[in-house]
C-alpha atoms as a PDB file:
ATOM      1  CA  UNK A   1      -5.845  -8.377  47.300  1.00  0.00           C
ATOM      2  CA  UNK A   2      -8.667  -7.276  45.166  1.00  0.00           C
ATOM      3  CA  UNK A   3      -8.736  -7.575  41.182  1.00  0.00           C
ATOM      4  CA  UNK A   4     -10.909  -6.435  38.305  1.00  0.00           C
ATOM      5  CA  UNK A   5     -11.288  -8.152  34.939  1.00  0.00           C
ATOM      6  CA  UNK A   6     -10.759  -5.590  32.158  1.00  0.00           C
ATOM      7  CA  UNK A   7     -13.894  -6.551  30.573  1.00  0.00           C
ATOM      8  CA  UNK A   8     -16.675  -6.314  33.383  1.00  0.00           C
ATOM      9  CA  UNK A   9     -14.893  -4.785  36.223  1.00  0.00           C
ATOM     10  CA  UNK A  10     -15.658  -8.238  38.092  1.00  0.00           C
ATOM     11  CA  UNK A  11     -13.043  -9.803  40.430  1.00  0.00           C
ATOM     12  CA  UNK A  12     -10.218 -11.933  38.703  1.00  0.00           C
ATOM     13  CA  UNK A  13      -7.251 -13.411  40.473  1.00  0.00           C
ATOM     14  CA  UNK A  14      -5.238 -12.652  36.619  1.00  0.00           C
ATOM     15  CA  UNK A  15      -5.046  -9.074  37.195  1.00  0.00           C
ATOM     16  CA  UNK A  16      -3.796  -7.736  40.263  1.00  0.00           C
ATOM     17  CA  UNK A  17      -3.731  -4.340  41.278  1.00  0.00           C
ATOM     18  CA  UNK A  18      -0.454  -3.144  41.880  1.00  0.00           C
ATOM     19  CA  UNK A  19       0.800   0.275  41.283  1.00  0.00           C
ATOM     20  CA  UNK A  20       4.078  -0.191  39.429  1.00  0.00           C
ATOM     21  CA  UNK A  21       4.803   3.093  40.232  1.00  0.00           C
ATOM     22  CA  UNK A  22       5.234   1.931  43.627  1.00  0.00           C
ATOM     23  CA  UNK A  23       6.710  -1.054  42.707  1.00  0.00           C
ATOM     24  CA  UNK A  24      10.380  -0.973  41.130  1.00  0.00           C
ATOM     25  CA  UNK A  25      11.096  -4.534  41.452  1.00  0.00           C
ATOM     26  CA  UNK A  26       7.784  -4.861  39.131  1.00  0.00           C
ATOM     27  CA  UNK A  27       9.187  -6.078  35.172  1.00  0.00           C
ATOM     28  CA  UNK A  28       7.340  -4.551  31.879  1.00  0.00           C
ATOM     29  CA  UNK A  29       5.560  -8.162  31.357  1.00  0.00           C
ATOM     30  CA  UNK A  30       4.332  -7.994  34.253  1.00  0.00           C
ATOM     31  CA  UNK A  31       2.556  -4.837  33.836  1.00  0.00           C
ATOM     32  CA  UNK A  32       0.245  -6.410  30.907  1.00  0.00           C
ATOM     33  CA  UNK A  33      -0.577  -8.450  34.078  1.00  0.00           C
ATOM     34  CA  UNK A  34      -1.396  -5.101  36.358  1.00  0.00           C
ATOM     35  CA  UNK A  35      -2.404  -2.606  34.155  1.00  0.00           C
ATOM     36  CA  UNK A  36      -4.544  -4.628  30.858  1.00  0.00           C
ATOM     37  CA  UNK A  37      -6.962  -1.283  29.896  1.00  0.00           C
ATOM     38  CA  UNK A  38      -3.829   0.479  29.458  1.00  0.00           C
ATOM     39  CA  UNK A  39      -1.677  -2.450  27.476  1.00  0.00           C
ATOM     40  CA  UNK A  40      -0.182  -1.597  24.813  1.00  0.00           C
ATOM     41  CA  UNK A  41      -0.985  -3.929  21.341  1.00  0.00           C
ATOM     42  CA  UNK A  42       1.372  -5.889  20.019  1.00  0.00           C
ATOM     43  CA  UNK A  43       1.154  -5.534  15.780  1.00  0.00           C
ATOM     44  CA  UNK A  44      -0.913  -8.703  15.879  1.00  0.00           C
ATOM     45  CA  UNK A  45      -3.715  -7.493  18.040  1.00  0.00           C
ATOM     46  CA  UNK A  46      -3.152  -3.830  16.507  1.00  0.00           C
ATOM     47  CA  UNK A  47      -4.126  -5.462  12.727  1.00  0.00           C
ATOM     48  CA  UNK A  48      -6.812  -7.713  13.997  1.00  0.00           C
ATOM     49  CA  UNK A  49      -8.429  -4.393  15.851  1.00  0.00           C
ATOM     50  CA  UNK A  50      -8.318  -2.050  12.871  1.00  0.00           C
ATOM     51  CA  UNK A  51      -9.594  -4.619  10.647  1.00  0.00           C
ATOM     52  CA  UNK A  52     -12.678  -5.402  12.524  1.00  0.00           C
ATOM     53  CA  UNK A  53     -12.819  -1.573  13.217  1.00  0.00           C
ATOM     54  CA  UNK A  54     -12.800  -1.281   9.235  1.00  0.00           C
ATOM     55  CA  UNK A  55     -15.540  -4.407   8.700  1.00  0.00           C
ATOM     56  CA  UNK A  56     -17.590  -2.455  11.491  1.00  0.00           C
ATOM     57  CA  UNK A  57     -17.263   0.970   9.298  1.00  0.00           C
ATOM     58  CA  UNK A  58     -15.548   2.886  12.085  1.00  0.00           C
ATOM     59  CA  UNK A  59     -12.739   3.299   9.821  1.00  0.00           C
ATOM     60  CA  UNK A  60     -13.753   4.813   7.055  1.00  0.00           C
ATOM     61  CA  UNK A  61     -10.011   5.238   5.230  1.00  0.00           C
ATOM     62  CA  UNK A  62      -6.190   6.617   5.620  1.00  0.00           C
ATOM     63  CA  UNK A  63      -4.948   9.582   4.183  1.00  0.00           C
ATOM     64  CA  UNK A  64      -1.738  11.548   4.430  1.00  0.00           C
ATOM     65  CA  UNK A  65      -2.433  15.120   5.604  1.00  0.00           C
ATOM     66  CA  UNK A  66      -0.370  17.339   3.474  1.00  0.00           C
ATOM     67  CA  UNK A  67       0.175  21.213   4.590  1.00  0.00           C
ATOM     68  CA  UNK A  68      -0.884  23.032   1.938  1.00  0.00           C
ATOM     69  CA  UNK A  69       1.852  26.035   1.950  1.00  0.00           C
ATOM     70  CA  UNK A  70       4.471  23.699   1.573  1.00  0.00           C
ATOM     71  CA  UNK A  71       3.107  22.349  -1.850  1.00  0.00           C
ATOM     72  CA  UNK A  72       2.664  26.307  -3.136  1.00  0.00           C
ATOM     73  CA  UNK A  73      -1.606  26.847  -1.574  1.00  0.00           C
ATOM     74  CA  UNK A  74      -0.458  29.242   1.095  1.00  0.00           C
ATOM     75  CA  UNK A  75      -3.665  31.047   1.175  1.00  0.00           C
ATOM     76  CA  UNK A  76      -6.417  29.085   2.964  1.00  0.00           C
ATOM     77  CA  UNK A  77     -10.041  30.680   3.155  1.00  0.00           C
ATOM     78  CA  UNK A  78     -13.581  29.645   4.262  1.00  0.00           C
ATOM     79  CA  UNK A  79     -15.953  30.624   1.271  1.00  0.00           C
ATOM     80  CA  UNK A  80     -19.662  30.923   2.487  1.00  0.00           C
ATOM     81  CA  UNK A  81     -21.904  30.186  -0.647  1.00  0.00           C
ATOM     82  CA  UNK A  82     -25.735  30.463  -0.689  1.00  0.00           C
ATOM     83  CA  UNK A  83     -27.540  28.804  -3.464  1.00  0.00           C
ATOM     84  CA  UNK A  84     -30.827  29.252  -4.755  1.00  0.00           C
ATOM     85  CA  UNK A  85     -32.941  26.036  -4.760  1.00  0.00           C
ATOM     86  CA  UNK A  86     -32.669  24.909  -7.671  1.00  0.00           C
ATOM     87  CA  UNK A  87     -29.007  25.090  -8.195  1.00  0.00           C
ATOM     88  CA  UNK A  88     -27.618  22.981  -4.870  1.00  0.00           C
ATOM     89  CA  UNK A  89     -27.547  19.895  -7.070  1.00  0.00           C
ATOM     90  CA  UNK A  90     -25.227  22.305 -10.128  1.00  0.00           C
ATOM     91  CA  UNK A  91     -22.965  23.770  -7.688  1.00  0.00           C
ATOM     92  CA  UNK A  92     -22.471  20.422  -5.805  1.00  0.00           C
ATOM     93  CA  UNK A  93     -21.235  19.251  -9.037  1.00  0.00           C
ATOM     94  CA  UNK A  94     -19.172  22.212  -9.921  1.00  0.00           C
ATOM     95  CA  UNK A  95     -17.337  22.076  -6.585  1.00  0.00           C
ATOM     96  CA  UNK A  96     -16.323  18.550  -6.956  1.00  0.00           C
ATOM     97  CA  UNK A  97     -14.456  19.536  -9.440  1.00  0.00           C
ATOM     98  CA  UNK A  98     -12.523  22.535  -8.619  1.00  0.00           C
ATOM     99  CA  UNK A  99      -8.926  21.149  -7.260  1.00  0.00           C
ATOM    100  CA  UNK A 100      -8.597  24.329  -5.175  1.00  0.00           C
ATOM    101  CA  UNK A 101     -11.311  22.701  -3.020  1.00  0.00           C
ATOM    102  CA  UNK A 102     -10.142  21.244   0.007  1.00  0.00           C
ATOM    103  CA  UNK A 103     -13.614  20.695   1.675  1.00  0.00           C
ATOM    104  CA  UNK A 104     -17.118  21.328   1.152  1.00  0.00           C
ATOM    105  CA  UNK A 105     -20.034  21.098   3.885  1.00  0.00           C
ATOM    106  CA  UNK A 106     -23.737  21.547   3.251  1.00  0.00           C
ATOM    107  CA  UNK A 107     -25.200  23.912   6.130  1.00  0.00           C
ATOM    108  CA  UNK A 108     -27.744  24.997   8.139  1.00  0.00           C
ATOM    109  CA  UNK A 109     -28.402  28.821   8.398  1.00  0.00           C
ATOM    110  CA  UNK A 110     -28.084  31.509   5.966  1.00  0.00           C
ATOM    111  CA  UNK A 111     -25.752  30.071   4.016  1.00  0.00           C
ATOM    112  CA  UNK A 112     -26.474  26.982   1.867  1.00  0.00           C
ATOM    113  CA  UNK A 113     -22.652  25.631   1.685  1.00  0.00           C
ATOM    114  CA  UNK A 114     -19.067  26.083   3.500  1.00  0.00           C
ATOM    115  CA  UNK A 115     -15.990  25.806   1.430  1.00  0.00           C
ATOM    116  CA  UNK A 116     -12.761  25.447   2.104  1.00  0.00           C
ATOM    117  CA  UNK A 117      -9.859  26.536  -0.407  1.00  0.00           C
ATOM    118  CA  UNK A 118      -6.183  26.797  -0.997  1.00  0.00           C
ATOM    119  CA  UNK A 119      -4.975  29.098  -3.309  1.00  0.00           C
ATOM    120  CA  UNK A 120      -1.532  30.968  -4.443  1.00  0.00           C
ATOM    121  CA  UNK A 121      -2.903  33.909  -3.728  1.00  0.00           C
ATOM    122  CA  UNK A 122      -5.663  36.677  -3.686  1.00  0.00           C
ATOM    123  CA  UNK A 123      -5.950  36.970  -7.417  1.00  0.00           C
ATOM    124  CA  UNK A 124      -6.090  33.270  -7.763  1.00  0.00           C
ATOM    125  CA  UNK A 125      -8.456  33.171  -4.719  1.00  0.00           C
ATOM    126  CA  UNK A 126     -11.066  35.799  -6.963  1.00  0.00           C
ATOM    127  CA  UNK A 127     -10.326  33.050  -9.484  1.00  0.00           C
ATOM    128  CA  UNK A 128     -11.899  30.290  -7.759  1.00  0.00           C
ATOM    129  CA  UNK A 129     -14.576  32.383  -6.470  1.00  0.00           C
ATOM    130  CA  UNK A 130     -15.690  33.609  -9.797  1.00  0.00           C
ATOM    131  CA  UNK A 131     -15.907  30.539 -11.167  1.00  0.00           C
ATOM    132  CA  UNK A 132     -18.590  29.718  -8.364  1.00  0.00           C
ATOM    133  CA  UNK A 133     -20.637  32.440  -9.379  1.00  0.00           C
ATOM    134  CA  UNK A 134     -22.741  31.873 -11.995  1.00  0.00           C
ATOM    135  CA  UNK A 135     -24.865  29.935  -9.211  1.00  0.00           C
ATOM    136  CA  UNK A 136     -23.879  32.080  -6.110  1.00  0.00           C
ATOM    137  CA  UNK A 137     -23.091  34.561  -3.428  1.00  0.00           C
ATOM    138  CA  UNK A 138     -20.263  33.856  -1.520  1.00  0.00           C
ATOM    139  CA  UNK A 139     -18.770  35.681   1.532  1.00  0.00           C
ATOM    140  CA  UNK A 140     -15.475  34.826   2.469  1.00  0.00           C
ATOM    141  CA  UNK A 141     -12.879  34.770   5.267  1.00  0.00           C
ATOM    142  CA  UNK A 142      -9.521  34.188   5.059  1.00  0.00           C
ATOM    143  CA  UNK A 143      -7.877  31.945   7.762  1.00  0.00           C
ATOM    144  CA  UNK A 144      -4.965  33.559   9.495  1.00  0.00           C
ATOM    145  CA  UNK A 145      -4.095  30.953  11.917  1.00  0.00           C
ATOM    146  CA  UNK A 146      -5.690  27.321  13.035  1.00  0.00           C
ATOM    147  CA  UNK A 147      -5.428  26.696  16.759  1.00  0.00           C
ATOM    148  CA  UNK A 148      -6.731  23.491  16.268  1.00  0.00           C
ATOM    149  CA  UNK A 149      -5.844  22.338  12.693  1.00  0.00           C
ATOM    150  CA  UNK A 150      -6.978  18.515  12.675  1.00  0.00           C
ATOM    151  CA  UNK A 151      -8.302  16.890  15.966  1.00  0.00           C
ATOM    152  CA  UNK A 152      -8.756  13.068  16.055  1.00  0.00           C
ATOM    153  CA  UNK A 153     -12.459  11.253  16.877  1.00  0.00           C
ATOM    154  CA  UNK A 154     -12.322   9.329  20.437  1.00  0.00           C
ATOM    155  CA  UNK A 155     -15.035   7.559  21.839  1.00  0.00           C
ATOM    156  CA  UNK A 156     -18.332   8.643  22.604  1.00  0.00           C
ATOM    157  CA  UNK A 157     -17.784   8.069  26.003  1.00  0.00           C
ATOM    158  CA  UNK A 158     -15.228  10.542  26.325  1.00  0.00           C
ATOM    159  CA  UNK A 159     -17.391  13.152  25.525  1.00  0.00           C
ATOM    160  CA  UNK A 160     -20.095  12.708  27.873  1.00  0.00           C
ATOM    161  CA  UNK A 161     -21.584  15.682  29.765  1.00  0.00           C
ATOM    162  CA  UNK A 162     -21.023  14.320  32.974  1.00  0.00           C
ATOM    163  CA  UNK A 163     -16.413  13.825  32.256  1.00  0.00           C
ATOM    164  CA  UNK A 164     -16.636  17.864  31.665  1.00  0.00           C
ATOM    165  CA  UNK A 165     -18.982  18.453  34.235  1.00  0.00           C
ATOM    166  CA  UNK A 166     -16.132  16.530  36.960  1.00  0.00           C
ATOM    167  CA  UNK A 167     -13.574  18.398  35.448  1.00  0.00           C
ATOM    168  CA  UNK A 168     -14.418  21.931  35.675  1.00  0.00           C
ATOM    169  CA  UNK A 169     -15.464  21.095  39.043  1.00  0.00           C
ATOM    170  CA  UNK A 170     -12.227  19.739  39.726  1.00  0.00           C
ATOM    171  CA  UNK A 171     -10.593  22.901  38.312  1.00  0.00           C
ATOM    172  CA  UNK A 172     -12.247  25.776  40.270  1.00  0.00           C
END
């Protein structure tokens, strides 16, 4: 019977490969055994990998994602600012400050900055914007819905050219 080792892919007599799909008589600790890429972490291993993911910088923090409609922001807009030269370094400031703010990107293209903000309302919306206007022009568009809201950041490997190349072939 052939086996890999989860690290190399080289032959090991530890880990068989056995469906346990196909296998009922097959117990859960055995499957650690079978299946190790797919083993789940026990809280042990699950602290020891995010803190050496932490030491290494790939986790950067935690954060509790709060919807903003529930806590009385139930306006959400994107607020495209372009700033003169000399005033990136003034409105960077000014931005930090405004609690309204939820996030604020520096861009390429036309515009200089892309803001995001939750507000009350409209009025309170042309609040926010005029107080980022003694150093800009903004354009803004109002989010009606978010198909994708928040998505998470796998590996790099996942996003190769070559996994969605397969799969649309697969597809069609």
């Amino acid at each position: 019977m052939k086996a890999y080792n989860r690290d190399d892919n080289a032959p090991d007599r530890r880990y068989r490969l056995r469906d346990p799909r196909r296998d009922p008589d097959q117990r859960t600790h055995s499957l650690r055994r079978t299946w190790p890429s797919r083993r789940p972490l026990d809280a042990c291993g699950h602290r020891a990998r995010s803190s050496s993911r932490r030491e290494e910088g790939v986790i950067v923090g935690y954060r509790a994602l709060v919807d903003p409609a529930k806590v009385g922001l139930p306006v959400r807009a994107f607020v495209k600012v372009t700033v003169a030269g000399d005033m990136l370094t003034k409105f960077s400031a000014l931005v930090r400050t405004l609690p309204e703010v939820l996030e604020c990107h520096r861009v390429t293209g036309a515009e200089s900055f892309m803001v995001q903000v939750a507000v009350r309302d409209v009025r309170h919306m042309e609040e926010v914007i005029d107080s980022m206007m003694p150093y800009v022009a903004t354009n803004t568009s109002m989010i009606l819905a978010s198909p994708v809201a928040c998505n998470s950041i796998l590996p790099a490997s996942r996003y190769s050219l070559k996994s969605r190349t397969r799969k649309r072939g697969d597809q069609g």
